[in-house]
C-alpha atoms as a PDB file:
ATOM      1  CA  UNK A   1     -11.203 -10.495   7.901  1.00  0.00           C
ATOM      2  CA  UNK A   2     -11.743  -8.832   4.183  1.00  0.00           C
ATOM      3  CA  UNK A   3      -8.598  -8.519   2.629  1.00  0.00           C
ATOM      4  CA  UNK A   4      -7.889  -5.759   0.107  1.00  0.00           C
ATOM      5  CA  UNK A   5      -4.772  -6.367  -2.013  1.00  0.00           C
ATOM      6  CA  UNK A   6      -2.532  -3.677  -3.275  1.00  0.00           C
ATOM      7  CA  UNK A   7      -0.745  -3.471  -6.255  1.00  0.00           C
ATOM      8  CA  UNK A   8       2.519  -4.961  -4.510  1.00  0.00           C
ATOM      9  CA  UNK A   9       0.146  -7.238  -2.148  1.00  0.00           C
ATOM     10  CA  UNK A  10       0.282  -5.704   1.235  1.00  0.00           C
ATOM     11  CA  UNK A  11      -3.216  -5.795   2.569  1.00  0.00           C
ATOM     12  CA  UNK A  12      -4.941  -2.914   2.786  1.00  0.00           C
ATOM     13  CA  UNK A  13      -7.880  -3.908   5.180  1.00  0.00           C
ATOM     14  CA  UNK A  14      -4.978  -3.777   7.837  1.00  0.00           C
ATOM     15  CA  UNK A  15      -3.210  -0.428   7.212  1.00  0.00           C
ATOM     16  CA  UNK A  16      -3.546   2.061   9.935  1.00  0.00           C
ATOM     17  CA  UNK A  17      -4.106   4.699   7.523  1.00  0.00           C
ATOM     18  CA  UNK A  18      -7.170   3.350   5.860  1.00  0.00           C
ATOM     19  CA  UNK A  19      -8.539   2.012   8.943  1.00  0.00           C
ATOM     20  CA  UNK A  20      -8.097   5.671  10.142  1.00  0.00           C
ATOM     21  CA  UNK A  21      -9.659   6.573   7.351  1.00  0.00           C
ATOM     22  CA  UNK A  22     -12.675   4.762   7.232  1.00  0.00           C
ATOM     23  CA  UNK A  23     -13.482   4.942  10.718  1.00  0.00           C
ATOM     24  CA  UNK A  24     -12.377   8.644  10.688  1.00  0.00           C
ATOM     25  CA  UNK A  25     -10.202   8.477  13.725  1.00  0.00           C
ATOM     26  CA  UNK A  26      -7.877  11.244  14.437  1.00  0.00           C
ATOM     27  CA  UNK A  27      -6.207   9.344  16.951  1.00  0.00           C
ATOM     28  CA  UNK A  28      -5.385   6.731  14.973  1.00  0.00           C
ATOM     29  CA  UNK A  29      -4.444   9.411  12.218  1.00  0.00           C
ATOM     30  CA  UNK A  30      -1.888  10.531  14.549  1.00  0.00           C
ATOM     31  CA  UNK A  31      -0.825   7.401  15.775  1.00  0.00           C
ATOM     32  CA  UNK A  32       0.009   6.209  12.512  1.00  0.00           C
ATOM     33  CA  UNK A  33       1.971   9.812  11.183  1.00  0.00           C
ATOM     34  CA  UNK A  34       4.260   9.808  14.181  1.00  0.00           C
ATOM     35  CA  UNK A  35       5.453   5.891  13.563  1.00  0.00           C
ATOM     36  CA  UNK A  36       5.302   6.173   9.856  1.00  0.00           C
ATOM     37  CA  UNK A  37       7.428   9.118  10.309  1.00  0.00           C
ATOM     38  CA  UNK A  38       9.982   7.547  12.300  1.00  0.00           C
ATOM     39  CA  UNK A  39       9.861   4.228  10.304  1.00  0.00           C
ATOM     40  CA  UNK A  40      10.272   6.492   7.254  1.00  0.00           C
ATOM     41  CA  UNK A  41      12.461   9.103   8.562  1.00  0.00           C
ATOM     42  CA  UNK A  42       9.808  11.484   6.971  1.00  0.00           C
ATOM     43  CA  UNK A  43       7.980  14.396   7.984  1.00  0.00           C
ATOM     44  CA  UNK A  44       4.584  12.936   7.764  1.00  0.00           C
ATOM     45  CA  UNK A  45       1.502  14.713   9.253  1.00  0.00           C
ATOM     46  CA  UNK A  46      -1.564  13.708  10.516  1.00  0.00           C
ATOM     47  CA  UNK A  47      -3.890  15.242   7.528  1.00  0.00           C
ATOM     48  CA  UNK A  48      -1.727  12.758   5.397  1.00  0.00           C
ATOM     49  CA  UNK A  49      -3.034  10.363   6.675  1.00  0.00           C
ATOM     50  CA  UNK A  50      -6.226   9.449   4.168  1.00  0.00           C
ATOM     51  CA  UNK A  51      -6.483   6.384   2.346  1.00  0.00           C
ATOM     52  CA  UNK A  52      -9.011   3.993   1.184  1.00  0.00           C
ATOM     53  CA  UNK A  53      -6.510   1.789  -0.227  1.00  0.00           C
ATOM     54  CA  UNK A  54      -4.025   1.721  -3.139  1.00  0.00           C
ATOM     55  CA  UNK A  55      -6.166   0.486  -5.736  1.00  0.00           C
ATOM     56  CA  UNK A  56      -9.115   1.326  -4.263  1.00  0.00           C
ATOM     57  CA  UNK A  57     -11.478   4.956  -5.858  1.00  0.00           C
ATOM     58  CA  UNK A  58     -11.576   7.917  -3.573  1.00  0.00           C
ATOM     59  CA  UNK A  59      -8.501   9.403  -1.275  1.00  0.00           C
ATOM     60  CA  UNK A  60      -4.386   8.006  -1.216  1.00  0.00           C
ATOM     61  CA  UNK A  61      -1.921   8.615   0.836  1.00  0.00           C
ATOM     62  CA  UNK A  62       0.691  11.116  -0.357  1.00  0.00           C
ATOM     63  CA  UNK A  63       3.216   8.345  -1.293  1.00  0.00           C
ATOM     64  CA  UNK A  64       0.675   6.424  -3.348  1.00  0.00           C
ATOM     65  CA  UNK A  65       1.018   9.313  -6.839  1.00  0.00           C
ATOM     66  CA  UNK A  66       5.078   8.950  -6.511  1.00  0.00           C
ATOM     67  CA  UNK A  67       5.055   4.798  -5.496  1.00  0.00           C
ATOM     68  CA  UNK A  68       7.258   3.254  -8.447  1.00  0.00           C
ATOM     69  CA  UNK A  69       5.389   0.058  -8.014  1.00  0.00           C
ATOM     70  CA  UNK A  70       1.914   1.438  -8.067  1.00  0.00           C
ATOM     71  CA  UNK A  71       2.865   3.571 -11.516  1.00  0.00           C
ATOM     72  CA  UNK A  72       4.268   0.609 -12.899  1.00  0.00           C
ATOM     73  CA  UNK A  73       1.165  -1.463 -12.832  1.00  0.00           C
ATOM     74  CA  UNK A  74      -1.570   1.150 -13.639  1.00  0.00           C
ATOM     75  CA  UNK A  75       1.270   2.213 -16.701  1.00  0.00           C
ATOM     76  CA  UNK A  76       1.404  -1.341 -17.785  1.00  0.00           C
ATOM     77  CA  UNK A  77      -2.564  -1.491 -17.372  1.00  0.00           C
ATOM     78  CA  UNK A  78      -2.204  -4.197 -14.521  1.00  0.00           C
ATOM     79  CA  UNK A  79      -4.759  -4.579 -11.359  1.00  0.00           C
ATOM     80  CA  UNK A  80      -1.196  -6.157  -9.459  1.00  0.00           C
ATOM     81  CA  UNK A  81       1.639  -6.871  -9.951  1.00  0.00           C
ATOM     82  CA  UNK A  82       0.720 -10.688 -10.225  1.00  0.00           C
ATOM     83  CA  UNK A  83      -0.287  -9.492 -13.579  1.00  0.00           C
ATOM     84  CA  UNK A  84       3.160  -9.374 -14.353  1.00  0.00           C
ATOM     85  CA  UNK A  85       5.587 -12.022 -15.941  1.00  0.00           C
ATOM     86  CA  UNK A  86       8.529 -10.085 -13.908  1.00  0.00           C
ATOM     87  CA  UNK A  87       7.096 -10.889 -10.872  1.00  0.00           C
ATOM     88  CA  UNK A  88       9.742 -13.277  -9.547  1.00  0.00           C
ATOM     89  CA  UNK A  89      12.575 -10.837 -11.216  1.00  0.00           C
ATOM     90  CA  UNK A  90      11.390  -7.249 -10.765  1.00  0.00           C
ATOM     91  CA  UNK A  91      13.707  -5.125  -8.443  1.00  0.00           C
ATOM     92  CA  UNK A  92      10.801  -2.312  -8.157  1.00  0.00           C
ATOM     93  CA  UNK A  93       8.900  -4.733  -6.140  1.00  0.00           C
ATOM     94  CA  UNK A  94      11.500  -6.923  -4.414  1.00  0.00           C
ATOM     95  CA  UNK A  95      12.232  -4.806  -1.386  1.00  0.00           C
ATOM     96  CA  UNK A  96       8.479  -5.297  -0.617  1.00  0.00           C
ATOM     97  CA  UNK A  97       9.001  -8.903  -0.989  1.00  0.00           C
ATOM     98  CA  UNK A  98      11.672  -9.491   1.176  1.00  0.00           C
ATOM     99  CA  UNK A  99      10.627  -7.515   4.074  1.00  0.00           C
ATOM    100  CA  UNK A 100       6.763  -8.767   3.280  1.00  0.00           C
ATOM    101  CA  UNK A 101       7.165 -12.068   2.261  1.00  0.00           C
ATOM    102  CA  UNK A 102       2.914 -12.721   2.922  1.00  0.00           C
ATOM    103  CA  UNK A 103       2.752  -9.896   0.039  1.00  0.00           C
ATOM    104  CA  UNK A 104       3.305 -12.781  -2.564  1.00  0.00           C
ATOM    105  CA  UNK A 105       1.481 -14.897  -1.610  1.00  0.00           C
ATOM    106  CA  UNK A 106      -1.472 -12.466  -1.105  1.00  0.00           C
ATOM    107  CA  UNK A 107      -0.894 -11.907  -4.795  1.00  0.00           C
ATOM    108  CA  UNK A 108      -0.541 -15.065  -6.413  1.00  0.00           C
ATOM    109  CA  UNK A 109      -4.261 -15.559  -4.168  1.00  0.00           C
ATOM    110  CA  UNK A 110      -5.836 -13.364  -6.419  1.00  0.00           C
ATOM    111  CA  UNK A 111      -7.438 -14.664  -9.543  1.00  0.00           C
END
């Protein structure tokens, strides 16, 4: 499977919400609101859900204009964080890392 690398390395290619997207599948849409919502403890709707990926042209999720990490790297003119010489030290993106350890090493895979 394609993998599509954000700019804190989660994989893109397997998020519900651009799956949803692509395939244009309401169900999935709404699917994915009511667990993000829970996981999130935020009122997310199904229209929210649109995405084509986070460094990818064309629609983002809601979160994606107000995601520290994802401002960081455009504002540092990064395509990832692996661009970064904080990587290993950077507390915007270390939550990711711990709970998503496969998000480093889908970064340090890009070249």
């Amino acid at each position: 499977m394609e993998k599509l690398i954000s700019c804190c390395g989660l994989d893109c290619a397997t998020c519900d919400a651009r799956i949803a997207t692509i395939a244009n599948d309401m169900d999935l849409r709404a699917k994915t609101a009511e667990s993000w919502s829970v996981q999130f403890n935020a009122a997310i709707t199904t229209e929210m859900i649109n995405c084509v990926g986070c460094r990818e042209t064309g629609v983002h999720f809601a979160h994606c204009t107000q995601c520290e990490i994802r401002n960081c790297v455009k504002d540092k003119g990064f395509d990832t964080c692996r661009d970064c010489n904080e990587l290993d030290s950077c507390p915007k993106i270390a939550n990711i890392l711990q709970f998503v350890p496969d998000a480093k090493t889908n970064l340090l895979s890009l070249q």
